[in-house]
Protein backbone atom coordinates (compact mmCIF):
# COMPACT_ATOMS: atom_id res chain seq x y z
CA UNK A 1 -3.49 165.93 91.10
CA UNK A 2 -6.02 164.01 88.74
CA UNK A 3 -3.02 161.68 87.65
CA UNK A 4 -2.90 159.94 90.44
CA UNK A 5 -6.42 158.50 90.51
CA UNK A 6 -7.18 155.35 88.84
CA UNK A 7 -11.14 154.66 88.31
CA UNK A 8 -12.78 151.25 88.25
CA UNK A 9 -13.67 151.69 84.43
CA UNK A 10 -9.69 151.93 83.81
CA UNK A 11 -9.10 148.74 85.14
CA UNK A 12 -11.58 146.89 83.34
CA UNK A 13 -10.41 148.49 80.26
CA UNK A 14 -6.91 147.13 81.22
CA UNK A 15 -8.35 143.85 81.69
CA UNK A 16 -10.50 143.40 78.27
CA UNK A 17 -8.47 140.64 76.84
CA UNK A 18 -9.65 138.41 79.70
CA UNK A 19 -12.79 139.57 81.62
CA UNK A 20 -13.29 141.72 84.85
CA UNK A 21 -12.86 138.88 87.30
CA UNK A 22 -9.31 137.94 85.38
CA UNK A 23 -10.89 134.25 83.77
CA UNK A 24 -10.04 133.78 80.26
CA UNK A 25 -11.63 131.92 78.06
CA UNK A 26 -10.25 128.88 77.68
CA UNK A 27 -10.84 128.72 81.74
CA UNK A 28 -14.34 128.84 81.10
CA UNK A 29 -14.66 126.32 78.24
CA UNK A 30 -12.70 123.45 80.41
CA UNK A 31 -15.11 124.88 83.32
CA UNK A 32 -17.99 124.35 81.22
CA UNK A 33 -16.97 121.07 79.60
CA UNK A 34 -15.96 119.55 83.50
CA UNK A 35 -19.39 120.42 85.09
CA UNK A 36 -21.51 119.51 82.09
CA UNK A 37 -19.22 116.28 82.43
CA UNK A 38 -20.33 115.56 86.35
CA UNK A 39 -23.78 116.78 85.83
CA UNK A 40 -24.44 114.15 82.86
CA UNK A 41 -23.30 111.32 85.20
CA UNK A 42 -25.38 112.28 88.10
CA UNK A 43 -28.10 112.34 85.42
CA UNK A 44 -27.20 108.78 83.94
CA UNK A 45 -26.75 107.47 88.08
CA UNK A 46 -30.19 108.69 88.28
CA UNK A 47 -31.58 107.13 85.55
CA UNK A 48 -29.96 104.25 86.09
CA UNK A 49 -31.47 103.97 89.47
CA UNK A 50 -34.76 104.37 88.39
CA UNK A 51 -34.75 101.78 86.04
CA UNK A 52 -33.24 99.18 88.54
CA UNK A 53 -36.31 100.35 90.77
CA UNK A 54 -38.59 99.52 88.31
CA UNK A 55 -37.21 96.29 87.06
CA UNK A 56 -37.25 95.08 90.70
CA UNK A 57 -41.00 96.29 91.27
CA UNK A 58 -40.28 98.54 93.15
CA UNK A 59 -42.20 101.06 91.68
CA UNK A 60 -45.45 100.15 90.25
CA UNK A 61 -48.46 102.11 88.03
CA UNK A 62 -51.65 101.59 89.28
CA UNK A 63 -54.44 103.25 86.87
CA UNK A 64 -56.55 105.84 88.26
CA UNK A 65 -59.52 103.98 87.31
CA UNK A 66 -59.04 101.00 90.20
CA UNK A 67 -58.34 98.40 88.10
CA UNK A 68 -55.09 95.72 87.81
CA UNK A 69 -51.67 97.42 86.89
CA UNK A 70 -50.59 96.42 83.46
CA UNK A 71 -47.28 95.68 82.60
CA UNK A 72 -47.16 97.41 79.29
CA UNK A 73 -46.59 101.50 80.34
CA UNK A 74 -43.91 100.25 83.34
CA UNK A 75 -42.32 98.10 80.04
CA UNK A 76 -42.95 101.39 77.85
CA UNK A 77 -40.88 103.94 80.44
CA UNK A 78 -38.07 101.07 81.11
CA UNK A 79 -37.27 101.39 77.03
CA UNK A 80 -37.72 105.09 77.26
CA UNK A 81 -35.44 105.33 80.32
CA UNK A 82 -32.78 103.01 78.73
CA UNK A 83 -32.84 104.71 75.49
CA UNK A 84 -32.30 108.00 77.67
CA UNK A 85 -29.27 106.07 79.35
CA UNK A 86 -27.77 105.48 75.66
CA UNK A 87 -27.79 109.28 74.75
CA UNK A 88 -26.39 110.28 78.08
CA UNK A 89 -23.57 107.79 77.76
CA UNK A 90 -22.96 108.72 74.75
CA UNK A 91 -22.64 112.87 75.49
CA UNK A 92 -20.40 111.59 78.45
CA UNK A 93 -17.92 109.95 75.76
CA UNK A 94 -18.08 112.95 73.58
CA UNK A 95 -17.62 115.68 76.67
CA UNK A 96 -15.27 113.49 78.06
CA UNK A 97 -13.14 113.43 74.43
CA UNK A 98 -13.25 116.93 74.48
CA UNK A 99 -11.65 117.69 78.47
CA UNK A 100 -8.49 115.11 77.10
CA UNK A 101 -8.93 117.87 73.94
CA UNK A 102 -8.78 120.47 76.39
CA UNK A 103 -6.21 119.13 77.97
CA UNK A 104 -3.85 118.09 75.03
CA UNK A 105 -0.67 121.29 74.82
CA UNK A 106 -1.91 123.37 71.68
CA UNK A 107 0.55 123.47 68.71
CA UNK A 108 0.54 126.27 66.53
């Protein structure tokens, strides 16, 4: 009568070349690789945007202190924000190299 039930702990066994929900991975690399992909760009659009705000003046710092905005920390975060532009552009390019890597058929 017992070999007729199958318990939950069997079936994951069965499974443990993949994992419990059946994704491999491989599926979770390209997953991983994709949404680090779109997140990166949101971040650069972002940036981006900010810096266009600022070079417009749009957005201005005032010092607490009452007295006349300089120039110098806007021009200070502008080159921090553009250098932060340059590294996300360039992570795009490299996770963007690796999803055509992903996607390339695999020769043994």
């Amino acid at each position: 009568m017992t070999d007729n039930i199958v318990s939950f702990d069997d079936r994951r066994l069965s499974k443990r070349h993949g994992t419990v929900f059946g994704t491999g991975q491989d599926e979770a690399i390209i997953a991983n690789t994709i949404a680090g992909l779109e997140a990166r760009r949101k971040e650069r659009e972002t940036v981006r945007d900010c810096i266009e705000r600022m070079e417009t003046g749009e957005v201005m710092l005032h010092p607490g202190d009452g007295s006349a905005p300089s120039p110098l920390p806007l021009a200070h975060l502008i080159d921090l924000l553009s250098g932060y532009d340059d590294l996300l552009s360039r992570e795009i390019g490299r996770l963007e190299y690796d999803r055509e890597m992903l996607d390339l058929p695999f020769d043994d």
